[in-house]
N, C-alpha and C. Protein backbone atom coordinates (compact mmCIF):
# COMPACT_ATOMS: atom_id res chain seq x y z
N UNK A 1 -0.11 7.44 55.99
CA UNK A 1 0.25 7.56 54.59
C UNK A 1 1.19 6.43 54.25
N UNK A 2 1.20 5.68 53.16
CA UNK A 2 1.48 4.66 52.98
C UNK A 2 2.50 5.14 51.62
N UNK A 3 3.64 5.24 51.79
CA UNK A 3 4.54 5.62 50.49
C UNK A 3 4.64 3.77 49.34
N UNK A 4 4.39 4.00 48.45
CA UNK A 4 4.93 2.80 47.53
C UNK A 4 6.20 3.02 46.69
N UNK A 5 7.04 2.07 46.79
CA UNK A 5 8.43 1.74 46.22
C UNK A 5 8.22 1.49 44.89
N UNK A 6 8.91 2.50 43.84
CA UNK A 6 8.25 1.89 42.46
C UNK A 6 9.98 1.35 42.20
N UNK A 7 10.09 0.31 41.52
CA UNK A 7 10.97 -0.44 41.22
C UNK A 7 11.13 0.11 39.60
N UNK A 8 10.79 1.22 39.36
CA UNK A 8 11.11 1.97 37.58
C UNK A 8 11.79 3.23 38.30
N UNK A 9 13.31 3.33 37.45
CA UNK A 9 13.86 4.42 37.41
C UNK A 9 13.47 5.72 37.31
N UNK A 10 13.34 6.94 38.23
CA UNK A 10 12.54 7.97 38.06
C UNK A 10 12.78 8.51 36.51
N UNK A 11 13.78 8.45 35.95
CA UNK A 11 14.03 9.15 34.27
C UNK A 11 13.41 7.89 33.60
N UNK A 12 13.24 6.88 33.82
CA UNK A 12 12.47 5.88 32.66
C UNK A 12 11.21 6.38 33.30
N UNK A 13 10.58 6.39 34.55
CA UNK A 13 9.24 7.00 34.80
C UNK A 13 8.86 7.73 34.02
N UNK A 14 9.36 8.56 33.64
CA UNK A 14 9.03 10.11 33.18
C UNK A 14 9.50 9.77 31.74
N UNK A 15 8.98 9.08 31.43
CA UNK A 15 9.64 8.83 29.43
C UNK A 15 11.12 8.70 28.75
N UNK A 16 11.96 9.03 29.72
CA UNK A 16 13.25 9.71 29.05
C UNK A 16 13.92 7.99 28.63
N UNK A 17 13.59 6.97 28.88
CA UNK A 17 14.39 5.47 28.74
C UNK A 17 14.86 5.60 27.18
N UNK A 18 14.26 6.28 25.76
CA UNK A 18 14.40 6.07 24.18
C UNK A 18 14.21 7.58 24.31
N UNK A 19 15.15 7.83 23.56
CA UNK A 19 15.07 9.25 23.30
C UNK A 19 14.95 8.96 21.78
N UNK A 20 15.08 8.20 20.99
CA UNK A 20 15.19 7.67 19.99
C UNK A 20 13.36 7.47 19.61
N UNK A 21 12.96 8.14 18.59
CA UNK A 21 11.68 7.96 18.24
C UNK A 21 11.52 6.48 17.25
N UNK A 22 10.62 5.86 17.30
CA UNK A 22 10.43 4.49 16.73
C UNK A 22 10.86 4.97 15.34
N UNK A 23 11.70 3.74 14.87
CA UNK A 23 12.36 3.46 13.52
C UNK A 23 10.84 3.19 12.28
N UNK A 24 11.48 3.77 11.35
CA UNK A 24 10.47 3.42 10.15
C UNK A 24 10.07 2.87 9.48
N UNK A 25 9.55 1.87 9.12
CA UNK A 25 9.61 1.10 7.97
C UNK A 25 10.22 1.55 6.21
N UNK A 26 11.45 0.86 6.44
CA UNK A 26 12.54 1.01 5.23
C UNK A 26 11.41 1.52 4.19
N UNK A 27 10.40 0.97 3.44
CA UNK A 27 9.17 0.66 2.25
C UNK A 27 8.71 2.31 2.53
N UNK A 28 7.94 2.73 3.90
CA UNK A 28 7.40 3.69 3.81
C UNK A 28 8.52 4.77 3.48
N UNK A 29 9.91 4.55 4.16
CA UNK A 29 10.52 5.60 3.94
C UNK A 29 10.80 5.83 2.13
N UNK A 30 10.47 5.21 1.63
CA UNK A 30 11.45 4.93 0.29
C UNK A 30 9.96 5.91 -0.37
N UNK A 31 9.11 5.62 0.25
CA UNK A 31 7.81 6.06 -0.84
C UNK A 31 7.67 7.57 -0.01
N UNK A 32 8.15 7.77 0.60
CA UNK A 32 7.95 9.48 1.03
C UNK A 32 9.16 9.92 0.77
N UNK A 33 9.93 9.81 0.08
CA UNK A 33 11.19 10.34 -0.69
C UNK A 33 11.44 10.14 -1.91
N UNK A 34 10.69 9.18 -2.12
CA UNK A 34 10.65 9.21 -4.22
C UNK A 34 9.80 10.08 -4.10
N UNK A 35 10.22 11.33 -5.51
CA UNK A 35 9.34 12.37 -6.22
C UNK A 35 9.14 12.27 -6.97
N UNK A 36 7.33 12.49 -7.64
CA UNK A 36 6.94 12.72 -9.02
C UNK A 36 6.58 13.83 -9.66
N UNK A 37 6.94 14.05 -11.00
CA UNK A 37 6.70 15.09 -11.21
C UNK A 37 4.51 14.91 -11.99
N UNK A 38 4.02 15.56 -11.41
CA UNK A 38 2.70 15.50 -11.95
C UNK A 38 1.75 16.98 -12.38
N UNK A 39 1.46 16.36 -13.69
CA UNK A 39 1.03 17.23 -14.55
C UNK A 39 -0.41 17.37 -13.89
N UNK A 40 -0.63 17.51 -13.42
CA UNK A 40 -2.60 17.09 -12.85
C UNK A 40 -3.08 17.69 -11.69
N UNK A 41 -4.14 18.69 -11.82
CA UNK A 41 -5.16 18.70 -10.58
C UNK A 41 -3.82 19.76 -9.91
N UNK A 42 -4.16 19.77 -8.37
CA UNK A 42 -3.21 20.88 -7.43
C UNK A 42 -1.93 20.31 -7.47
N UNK A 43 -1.66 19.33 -8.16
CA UNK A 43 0.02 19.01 -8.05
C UNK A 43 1.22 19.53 -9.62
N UNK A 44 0.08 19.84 -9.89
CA UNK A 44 0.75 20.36 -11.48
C UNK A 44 1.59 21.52 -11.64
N UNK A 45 2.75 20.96 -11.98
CA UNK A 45 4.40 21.83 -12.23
C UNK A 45 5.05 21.49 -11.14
N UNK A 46 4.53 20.54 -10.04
CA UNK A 46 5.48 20.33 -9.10
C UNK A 46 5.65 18.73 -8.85
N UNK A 47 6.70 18.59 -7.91
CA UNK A 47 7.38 17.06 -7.83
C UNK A 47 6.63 16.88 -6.24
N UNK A 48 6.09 16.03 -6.12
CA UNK A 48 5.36 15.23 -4.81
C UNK A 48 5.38 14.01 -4.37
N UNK A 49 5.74 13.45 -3.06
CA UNK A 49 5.85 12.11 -2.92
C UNK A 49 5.03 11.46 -3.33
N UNK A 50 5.59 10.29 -3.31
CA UNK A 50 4.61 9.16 -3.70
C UNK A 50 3.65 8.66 -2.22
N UNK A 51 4.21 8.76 -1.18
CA UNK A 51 3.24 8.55 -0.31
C UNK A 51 2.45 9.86 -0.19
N UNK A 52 2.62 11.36 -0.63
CA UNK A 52 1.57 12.21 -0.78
C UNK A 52 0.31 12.13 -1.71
N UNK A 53 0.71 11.69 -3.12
CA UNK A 53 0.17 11.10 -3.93
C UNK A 53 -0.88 10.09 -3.57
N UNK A 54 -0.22 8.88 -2.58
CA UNK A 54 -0.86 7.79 -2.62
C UNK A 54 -2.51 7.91 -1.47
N UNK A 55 -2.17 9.02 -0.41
CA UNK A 55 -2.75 9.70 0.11
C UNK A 55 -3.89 10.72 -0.10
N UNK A 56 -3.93 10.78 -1.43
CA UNK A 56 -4.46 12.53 -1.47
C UNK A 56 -5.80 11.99 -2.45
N UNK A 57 -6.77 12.35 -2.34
CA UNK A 57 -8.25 12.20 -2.73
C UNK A 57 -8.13 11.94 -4.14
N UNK A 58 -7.60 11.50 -4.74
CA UNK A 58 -7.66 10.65 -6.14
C UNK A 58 -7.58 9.24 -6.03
N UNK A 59 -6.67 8.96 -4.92
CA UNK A 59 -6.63 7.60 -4.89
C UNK A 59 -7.65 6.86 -3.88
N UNK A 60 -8.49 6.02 -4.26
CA UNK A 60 -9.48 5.54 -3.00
C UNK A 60 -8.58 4.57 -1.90
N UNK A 61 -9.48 4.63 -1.05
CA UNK A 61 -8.83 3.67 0.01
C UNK A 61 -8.74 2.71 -0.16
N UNK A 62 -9.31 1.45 -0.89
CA UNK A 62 -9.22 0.53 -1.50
C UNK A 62 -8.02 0.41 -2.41
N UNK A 63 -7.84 0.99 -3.15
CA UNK A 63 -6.70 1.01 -4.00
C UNK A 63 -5.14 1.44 -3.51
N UNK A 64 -5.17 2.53 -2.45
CA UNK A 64 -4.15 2.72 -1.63
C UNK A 64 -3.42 1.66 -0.89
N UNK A 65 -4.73 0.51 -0.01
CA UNK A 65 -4.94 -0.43 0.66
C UNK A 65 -3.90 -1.51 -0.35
N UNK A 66 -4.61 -1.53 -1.00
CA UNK A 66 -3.62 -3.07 -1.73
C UNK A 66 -2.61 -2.68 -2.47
N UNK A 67 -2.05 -1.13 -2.56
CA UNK A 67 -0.77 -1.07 -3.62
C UNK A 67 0.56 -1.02 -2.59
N UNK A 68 -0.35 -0.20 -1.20
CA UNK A 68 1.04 -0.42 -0.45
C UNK A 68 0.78 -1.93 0.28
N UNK A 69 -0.08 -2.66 0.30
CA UNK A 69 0.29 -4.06 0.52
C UNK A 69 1.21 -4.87 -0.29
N UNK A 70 0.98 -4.58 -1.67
CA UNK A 70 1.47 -5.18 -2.79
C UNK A 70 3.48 -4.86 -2.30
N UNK A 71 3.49 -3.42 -2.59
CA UNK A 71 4.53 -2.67 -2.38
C UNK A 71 5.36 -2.86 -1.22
N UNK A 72 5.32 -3.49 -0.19
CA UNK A 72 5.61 -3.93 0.94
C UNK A 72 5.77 -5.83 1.22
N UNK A 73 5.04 -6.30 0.48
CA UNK A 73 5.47 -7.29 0.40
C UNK A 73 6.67 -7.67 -0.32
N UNK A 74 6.71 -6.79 -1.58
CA UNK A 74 7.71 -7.06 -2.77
C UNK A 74 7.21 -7.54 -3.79
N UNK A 75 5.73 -7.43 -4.34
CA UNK A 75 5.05 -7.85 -5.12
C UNK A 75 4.97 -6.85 -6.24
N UNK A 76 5.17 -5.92 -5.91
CA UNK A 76 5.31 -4.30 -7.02
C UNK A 76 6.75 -3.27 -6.67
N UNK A 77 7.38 -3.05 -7.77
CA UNK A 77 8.65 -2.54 -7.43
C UNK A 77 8.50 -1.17 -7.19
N UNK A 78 9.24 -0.49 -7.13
CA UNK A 78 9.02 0.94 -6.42
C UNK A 78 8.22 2.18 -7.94
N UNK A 79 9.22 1.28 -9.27
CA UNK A 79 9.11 1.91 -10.40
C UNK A 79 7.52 1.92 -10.51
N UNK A 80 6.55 0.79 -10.38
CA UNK A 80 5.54 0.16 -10.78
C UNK A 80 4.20 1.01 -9.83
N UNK A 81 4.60 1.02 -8.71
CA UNK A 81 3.98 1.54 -7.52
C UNK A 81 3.43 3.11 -8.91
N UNK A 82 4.96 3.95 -8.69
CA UNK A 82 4.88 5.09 -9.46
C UNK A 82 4.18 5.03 -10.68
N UNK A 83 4.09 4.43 -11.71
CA UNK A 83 3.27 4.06 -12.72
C UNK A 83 1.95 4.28 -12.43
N UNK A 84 1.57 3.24 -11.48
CA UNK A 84 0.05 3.21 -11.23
C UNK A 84 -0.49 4.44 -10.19
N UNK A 85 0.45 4.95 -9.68
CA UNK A 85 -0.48 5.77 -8.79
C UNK A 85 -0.33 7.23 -10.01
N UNK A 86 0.83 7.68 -10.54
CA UNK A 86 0.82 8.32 -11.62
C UNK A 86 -0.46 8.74 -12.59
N UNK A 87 -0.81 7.51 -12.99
CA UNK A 87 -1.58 7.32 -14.14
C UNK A 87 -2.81 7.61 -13.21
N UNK A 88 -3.21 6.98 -11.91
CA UNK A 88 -4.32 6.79 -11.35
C UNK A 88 -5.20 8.77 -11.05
N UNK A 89 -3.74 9.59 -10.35
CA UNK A 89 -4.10 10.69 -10.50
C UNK A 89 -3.94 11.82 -11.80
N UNK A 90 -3.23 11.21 -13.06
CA UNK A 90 -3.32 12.01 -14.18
C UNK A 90 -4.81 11.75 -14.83
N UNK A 91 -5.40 10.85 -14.61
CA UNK A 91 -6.79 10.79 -14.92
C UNK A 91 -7.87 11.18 -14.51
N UNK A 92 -7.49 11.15 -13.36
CA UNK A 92 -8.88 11.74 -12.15
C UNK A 92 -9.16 13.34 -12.50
């Protein structure tokens, strides 16, 4: 029987090195904590994120695709984001 020397700490072996779960992107956090209030469809009388919103079968993937690109670059402000996805599911 041939034992091998592992040169990794048995507690980093076993996951424990970050107990700390990966950090968020500042942008996403900001859009799952702004609330809207929306009159429309199953969200009506209540306040819902904007990343729930931006998510939820009104908005196509295409359009999701380039607003949080837009929104992440700094090309659309947080107000603007809300506007368009707003309007996008008060219509649908």
């Amino acid at each position: 029987v041939t034992v091998k020397n592992s040169s990794r700490d048995p507690a980093t072996a076993a996951g424990q090195e970050d107990d700390e779960p990966p950090k968020e992107e500042p942008w996403k956090t900001t859009l799952k904590t702004t609330t809207v209030a929306i009159e429309a469809g199953e969200f009506r009388g209540r306040r819902v994120s904007l990343w729930d919103l931006l998510h939820c079968r009104y908005i196509p993937e295409e359009n999701r695709r380039e607003l949080l690109e837009l929104y992440e670059a700094g090309e659309l402000t947080l107000e603007q984001v809300k506007s368009v996805v707003s309007t996008i599911v008060s219509r649908a």
